[in-house]
C-alpha atoms as a PDB file:
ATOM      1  CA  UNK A   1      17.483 -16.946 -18.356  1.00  0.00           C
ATOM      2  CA  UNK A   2      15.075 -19.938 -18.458  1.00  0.00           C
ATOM      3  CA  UNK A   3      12.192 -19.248 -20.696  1.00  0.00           C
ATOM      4  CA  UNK A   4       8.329 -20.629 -19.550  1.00  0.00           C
ATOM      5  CA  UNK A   5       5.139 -20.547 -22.275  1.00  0.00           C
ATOM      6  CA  UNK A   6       4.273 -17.065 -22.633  1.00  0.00           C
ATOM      7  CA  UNK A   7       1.072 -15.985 -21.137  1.00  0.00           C
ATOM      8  CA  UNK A   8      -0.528 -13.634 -23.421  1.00  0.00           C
ATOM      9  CA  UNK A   9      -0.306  -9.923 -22.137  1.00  0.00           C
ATOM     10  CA  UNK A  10      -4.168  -9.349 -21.022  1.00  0.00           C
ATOM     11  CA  UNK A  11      -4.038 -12.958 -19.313  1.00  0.00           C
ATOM     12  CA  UNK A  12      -1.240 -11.409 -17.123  1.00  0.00           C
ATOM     13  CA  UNK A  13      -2.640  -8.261 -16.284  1.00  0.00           C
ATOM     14  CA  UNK A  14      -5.682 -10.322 -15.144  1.00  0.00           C
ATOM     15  CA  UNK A  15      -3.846 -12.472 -12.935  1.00  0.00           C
ATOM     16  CA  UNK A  16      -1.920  -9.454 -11.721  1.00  0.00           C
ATOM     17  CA  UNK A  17      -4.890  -7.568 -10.840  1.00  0.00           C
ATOM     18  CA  UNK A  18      -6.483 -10.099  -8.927  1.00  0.00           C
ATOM     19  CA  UNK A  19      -3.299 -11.292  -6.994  1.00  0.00           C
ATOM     20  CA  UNK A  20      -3.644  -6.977  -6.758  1.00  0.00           C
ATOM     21  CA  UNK A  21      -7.388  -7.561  -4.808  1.00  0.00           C
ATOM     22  CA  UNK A  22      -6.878  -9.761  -2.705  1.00  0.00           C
ATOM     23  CA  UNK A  23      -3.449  -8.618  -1.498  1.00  0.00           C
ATOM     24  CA  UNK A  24      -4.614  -4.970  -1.358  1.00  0.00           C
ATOM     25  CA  UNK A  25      -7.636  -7.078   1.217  1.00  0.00           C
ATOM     26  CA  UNK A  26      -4.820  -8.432   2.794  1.00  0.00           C
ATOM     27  CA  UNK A  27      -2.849  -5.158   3.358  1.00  0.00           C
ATOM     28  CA  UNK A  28      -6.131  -3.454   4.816  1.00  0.00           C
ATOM     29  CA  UNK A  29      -6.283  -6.900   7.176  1.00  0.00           C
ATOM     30  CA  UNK A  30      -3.418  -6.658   8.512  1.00  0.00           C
ATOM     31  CA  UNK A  31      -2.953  -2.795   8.764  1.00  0.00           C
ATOM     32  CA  UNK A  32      -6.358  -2.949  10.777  1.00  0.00           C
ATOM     33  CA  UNK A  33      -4.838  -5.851  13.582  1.00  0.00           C
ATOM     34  CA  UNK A  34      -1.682  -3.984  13.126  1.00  0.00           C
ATOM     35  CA  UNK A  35      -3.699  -0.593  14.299  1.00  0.00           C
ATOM     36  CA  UNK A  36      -6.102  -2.214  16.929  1.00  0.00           C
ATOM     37  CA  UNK A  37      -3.464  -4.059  18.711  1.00  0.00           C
ATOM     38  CA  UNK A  38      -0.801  -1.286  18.834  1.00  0.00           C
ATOM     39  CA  UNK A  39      -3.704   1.209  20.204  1.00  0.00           C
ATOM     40  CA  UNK A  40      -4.225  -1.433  22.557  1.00  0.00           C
ATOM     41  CA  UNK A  41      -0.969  -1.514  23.992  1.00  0.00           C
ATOM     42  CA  UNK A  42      -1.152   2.123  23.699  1.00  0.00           C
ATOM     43  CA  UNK A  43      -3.930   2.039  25.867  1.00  0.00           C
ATOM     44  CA  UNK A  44      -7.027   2.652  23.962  1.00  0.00           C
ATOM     45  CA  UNK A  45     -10.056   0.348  24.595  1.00  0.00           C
ATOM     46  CA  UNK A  46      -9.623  -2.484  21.479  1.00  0.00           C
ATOM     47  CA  UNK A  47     -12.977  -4.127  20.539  1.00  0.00           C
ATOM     48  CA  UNK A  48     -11.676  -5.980  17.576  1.00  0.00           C
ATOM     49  CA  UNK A  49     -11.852  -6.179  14.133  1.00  0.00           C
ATOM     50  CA  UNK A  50     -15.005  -5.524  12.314  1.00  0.00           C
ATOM     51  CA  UNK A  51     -15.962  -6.062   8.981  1.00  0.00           C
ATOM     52  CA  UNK A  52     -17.815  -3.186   6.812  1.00  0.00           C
ATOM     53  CA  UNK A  53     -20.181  -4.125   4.430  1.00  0.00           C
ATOM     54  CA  UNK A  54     -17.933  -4.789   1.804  1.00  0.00           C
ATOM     55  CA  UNK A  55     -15.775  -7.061   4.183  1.00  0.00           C
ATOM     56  CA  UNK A  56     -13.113  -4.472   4.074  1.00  0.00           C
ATOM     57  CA  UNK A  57     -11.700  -4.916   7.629  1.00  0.00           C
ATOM     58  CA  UNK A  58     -11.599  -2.221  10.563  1.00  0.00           C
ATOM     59  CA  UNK A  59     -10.389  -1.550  13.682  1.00  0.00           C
ATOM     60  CA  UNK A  60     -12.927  -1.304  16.218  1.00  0.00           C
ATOM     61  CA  UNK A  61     -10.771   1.041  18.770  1.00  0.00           C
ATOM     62  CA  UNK A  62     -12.388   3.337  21.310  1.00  0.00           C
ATOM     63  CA  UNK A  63     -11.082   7.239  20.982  1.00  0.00           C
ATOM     64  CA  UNK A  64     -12.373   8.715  24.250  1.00  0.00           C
ATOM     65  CA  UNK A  65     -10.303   9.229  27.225  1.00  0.00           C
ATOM     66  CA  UNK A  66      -7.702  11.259  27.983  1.00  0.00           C
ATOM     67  CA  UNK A  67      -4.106  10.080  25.725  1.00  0.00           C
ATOM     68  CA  UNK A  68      -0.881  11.753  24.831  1.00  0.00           C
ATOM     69  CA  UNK A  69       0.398  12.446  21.745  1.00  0.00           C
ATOM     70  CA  UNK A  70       2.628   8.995  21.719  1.00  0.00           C
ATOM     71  CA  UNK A  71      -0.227   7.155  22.153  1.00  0.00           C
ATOM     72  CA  UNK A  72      -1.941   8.795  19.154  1.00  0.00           C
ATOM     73  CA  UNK A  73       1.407   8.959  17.154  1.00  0.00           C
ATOM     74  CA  UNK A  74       0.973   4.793  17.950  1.00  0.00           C
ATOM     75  CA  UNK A  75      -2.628   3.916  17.276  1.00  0.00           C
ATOM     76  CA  UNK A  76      -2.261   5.994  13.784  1.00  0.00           C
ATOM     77  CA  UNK A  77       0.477   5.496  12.235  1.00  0.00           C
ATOM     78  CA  UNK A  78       1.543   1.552  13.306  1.00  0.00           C
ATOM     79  CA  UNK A  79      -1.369   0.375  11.056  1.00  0.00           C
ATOM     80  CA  UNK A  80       0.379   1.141   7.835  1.00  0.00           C
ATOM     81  CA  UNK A  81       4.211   0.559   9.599  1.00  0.00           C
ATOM     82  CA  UNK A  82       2.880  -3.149  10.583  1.00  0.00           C
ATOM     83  CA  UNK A  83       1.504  -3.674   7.038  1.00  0.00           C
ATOM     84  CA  UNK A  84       4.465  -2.140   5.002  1.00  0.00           C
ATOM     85  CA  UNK A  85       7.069  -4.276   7.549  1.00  0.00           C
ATOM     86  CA  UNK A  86       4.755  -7.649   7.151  1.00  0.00           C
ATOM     87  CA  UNK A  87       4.515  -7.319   3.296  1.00  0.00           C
ATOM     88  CA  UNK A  88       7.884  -7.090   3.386  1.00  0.00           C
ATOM     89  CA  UNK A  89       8.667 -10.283   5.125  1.00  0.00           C
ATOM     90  CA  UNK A  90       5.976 -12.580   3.245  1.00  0.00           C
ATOM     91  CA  UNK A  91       7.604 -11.636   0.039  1.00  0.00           C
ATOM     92  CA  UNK A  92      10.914 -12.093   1.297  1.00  0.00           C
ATOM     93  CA  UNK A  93       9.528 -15.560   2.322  1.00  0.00           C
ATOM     94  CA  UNK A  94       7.458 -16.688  -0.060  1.00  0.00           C
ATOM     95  CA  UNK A  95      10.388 -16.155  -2.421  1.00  0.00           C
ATOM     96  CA  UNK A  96      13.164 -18.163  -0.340  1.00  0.00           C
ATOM     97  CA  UNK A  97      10.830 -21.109   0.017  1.00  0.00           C
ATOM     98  CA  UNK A  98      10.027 -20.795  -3.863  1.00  0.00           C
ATOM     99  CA  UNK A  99       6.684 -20.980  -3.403  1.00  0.00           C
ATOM    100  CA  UNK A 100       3.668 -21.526  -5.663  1.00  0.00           C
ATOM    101  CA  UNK A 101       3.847 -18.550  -8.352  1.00  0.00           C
ATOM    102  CA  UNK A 102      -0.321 -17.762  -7.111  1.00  0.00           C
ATOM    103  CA  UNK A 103       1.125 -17.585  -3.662  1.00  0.00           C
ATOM    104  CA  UNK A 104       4.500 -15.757  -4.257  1.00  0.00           C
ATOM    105  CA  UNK A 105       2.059 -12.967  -6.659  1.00  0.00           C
ATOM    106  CA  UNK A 106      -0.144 -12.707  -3.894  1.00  0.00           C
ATOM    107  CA  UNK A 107       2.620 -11.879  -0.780  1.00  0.00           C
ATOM    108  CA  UNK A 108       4.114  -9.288  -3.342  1.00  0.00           C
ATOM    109  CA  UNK A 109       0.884  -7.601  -4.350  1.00  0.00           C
ATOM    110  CA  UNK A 110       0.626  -7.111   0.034  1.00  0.00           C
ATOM    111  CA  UNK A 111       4.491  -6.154  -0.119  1.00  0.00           C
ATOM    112  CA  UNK A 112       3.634  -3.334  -2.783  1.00  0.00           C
ATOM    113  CA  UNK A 113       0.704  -2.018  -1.877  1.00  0.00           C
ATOM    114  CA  UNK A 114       1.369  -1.865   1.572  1.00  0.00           C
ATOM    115  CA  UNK A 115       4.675   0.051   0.213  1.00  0.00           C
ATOM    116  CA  UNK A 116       3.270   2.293  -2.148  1.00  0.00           C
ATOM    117  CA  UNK A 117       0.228   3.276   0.188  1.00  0.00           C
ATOM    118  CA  UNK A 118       2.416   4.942   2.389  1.00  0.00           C
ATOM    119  CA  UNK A 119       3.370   7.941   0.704  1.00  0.00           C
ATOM    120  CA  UNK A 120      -0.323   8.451  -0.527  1.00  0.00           C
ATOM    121  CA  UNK A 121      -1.199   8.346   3.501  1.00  0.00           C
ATOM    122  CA  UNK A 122       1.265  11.218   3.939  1.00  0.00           C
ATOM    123  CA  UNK A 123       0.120  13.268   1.001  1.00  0.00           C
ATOM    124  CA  UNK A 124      -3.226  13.028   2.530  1.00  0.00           C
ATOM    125  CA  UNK A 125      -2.005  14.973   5.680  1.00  0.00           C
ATOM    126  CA  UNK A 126      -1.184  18.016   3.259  1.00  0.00           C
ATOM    127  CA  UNK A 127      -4.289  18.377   1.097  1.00  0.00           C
ATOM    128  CA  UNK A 128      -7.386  19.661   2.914  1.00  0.00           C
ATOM    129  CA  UNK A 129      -9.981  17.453   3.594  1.00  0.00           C
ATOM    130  CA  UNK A 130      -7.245  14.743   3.286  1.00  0.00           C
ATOM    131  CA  UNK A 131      -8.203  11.122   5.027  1.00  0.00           C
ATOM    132  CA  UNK A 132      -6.147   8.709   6.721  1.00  0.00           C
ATOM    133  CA  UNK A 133      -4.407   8.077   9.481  1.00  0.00           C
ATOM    134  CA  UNK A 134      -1.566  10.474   9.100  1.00  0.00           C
ATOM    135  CA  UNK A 135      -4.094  13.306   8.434  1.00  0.00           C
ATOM    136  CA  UNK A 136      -5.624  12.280  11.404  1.00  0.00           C
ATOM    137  CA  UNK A 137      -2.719  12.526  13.291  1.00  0.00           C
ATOM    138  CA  UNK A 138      -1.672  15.529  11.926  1.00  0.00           C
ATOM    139  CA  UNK A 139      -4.964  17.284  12.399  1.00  0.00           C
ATOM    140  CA  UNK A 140      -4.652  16.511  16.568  1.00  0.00           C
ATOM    141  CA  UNK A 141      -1.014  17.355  17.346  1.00  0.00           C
ATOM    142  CA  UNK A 142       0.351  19.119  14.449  1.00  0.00           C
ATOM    143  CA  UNK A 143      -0.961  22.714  12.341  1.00  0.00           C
ATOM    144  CA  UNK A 144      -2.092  21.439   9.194  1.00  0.00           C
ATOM    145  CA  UNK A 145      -2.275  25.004   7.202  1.00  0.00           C
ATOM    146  CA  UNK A 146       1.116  25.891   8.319  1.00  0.00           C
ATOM    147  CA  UNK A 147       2.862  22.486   7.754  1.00  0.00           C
ATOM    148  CA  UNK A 148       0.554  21.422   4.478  1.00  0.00           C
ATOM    149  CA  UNK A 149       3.894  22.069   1.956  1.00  0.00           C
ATOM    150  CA  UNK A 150       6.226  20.370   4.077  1.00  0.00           C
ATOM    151  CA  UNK A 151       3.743  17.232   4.137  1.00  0.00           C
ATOM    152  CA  UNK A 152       3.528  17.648   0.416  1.00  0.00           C
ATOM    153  CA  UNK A 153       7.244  17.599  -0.167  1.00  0.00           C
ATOM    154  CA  UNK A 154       7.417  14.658   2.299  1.00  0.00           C
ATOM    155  CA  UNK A 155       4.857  12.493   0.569  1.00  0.00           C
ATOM    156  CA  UNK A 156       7.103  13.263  -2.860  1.00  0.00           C
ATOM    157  CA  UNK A 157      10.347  11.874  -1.321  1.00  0.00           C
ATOM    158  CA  UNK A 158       8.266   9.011   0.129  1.00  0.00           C
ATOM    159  CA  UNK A 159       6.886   7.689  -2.964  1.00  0.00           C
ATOM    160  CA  UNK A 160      10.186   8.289  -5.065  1.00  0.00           C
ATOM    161  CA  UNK A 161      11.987   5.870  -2.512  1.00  0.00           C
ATOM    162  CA  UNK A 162       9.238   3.529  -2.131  1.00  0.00           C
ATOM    163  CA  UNK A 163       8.604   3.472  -5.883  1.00  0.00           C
ATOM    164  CA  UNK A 164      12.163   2.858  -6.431  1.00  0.00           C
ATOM    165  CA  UNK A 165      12.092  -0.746  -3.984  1.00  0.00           C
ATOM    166  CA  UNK A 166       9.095  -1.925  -5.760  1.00  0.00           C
ATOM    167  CA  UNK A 167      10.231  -1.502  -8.849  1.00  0.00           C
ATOM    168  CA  UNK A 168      13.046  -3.484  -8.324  1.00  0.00           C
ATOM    169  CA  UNK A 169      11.641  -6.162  -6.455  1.00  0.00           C
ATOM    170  CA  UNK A 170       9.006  -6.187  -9.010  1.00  0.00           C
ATOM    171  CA  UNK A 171      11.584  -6.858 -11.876  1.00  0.00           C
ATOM    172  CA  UNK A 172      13.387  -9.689  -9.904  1.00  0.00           C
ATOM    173  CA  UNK A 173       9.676 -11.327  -9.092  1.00  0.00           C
ATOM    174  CA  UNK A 174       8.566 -10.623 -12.756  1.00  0.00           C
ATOM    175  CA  UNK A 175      12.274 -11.510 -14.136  1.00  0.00           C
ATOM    176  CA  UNK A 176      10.807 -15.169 -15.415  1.00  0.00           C
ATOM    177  CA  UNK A 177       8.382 -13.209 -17.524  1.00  0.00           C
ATOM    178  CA  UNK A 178      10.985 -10.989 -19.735  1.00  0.00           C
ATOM    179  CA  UNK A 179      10.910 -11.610 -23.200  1.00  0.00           C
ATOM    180  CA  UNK A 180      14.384  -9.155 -23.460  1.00  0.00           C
ATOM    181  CA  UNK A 181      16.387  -7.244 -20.299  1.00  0.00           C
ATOM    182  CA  UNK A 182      15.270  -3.673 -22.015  1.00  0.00           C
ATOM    183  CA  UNK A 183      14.359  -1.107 -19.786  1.00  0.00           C
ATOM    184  CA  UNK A 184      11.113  -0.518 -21.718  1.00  0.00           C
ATOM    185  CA  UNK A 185       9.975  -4.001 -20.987  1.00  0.00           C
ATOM    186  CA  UNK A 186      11.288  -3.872 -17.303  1.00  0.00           C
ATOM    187  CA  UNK A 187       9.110  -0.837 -17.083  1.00  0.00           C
ATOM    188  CA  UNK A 188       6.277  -2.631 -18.732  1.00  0.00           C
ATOM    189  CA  UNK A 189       6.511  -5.603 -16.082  1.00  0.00           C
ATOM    190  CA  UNK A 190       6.496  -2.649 -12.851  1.00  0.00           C
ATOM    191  CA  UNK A 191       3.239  -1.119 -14.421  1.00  0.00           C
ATOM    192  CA  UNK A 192       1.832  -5.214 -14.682  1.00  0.00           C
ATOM    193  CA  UNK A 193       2.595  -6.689 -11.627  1.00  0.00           C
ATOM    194  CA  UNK A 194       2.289  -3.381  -9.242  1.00  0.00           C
ATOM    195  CA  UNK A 195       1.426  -0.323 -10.751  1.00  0.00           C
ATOM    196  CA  UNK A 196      -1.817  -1.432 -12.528  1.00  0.00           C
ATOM    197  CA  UNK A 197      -2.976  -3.682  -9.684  1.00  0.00           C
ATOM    198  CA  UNK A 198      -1.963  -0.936  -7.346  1.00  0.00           C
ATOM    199  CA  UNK A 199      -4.525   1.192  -8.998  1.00  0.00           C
ATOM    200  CA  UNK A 200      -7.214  -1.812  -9.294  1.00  0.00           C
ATOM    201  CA  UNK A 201      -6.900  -2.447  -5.391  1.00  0.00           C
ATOM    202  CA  UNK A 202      -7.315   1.623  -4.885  1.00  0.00           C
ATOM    203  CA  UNK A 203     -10.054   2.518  -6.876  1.00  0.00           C
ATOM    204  CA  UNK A 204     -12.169  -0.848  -5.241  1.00  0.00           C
ATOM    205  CA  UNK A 205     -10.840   0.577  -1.919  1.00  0.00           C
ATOM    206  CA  UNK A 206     -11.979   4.118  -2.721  1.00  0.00           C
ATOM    207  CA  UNK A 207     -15.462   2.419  -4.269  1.00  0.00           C
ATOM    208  CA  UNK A 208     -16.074   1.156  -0.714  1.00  0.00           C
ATOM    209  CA  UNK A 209     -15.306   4.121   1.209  1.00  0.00           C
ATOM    210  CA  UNK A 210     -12.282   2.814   2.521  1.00  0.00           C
ATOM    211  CA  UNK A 211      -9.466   5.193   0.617  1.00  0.00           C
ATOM    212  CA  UNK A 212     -11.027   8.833   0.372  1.00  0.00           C
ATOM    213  CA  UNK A 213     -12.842  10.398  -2.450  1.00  0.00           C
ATOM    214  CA  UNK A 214     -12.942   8.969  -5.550  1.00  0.00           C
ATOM    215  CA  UNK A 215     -11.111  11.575  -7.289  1.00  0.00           C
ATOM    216  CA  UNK A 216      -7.833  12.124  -4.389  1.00  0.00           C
ATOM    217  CA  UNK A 217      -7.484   8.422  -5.159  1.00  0.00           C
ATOM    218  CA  UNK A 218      -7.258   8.643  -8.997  1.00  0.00           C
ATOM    219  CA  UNK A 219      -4.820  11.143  -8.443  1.00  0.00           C
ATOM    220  CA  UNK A 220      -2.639   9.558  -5.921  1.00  0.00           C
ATOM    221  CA  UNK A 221      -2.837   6.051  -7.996  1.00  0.00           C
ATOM    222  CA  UNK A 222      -1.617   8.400 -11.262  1.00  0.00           C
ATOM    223  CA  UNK A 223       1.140   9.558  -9.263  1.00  0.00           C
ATOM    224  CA  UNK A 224       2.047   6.394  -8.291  1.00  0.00           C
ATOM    225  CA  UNK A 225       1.802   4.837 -11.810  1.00  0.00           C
ATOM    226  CA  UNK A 226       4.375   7.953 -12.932  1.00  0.00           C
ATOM    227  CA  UNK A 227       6.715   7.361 -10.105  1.00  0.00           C
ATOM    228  CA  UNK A 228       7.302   3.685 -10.847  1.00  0.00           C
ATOM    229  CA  UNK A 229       7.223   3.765 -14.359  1.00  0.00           C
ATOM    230  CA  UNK A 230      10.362   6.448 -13.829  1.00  0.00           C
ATOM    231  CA  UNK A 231      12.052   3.996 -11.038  1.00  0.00           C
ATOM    232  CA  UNK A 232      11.722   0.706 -13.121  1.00  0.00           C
ATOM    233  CA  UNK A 233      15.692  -0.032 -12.902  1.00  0.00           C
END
């Protein structure tokens, strides 16, 4: 494979982590359109997208009224579908059109962390006091202390699949930066380019009141540093 001058290891893990922040910005941005305009369609009053105070975006949708339980099933969960699908496609574009590496790092930091953020949405729904939009959802049409194990168990399954398409997308994106094909350093290039700015992107998240407590989200970016570091092909 062609070999480039090797950026030392912290230098990398800097870059990563900031290609991390602003696509874990982006993710949020587009997960909050992705929200506000499926709820509109749904049929809940849209009033935009505000900003909080830490310009972490938000969909400004009206709750009252009378809805079903597909319109709620709609406004809460699309936000995260929109954002896992869209990551998905900028990655799988920016890497076609072989574009700049800054841009390319920056469409697979919104790929990952819209992936990985998934499955920590879904644990949410089984731990009490759990945030998000699938513990919201769950908390109006389903019985969260009767179904909190089976939300568990789903959240596990989620993040071992999820983990396991990052991890080898991340390996193909990072492939230019292996110094050998070992599986140690393939799983050293999953915890550099997604599982450490994964965590970086959470904990600002969580900082700003945007991902839960503090603590659920050092857990949930733990488990997702364990599951990829296991799924690194």
């Amino acid at each position: 494979m062609p070999l480039r001058e090797r950026l030392s290891a912290p230098l990398l893990g800097a870059l990563a982590v900031t290609a991390g922040l602003a696509g874990g910005w982006l993710a949020l941005a587009i997960a909050a359109l992705g929200q506000g305009g499926a709820g509109a369609l749904a049929g809940f009053p849209w009033h935009g997208v505000r900003l909080l105070p830490s310009w972490i975006p938000q969909a400004a949708v009206a709750l009252d009224g009378s809805h079903g339980a597909g319109a709620w099933a709609i406004l809460l969960v699309a936000g995260p579908v929109v954002a896992a699908l869209a990551g998905l496609g900028l990655h799988a574009v920016a890497q076609i059109l072989a574009a700049p590496t800054i841009l390319r790092a920056v469409a697979f930091q919104i790929f990952s962390i819209a992936w990985l953020r998934v499955p920590l949405l879904i644990l949410a729904a089984g731990l009490p006091g759990g945030e998000g939009p699938v513990a919201s959802l769950y908390a109006r049409l389903g019985e969260p202390e009767t179904g909190r194990w089976a939300a568990i168990a789903l959240a596990a399954l989620a993040l071992w699949g999820a983990a396991g398409v990052v991890a080898r997308r991340c390996v193909a994106f990072g492939r230019e930066w292996l110094r050998d094909d070992s599986r140690r350093f393939r799983r050293r290039i999953v915890l550099v380019f997604s599982g450490y700015p994964f965590a970086a992107a959470l904990g600002v998240a969580a900082i700003e009141g945007a991902a839960g407590p503090f603590l659920v989200a050092g857990v949930g970016a733990a488990l997702v540093l364990v599951a990829l570091w296991l799924r690194a092909p």
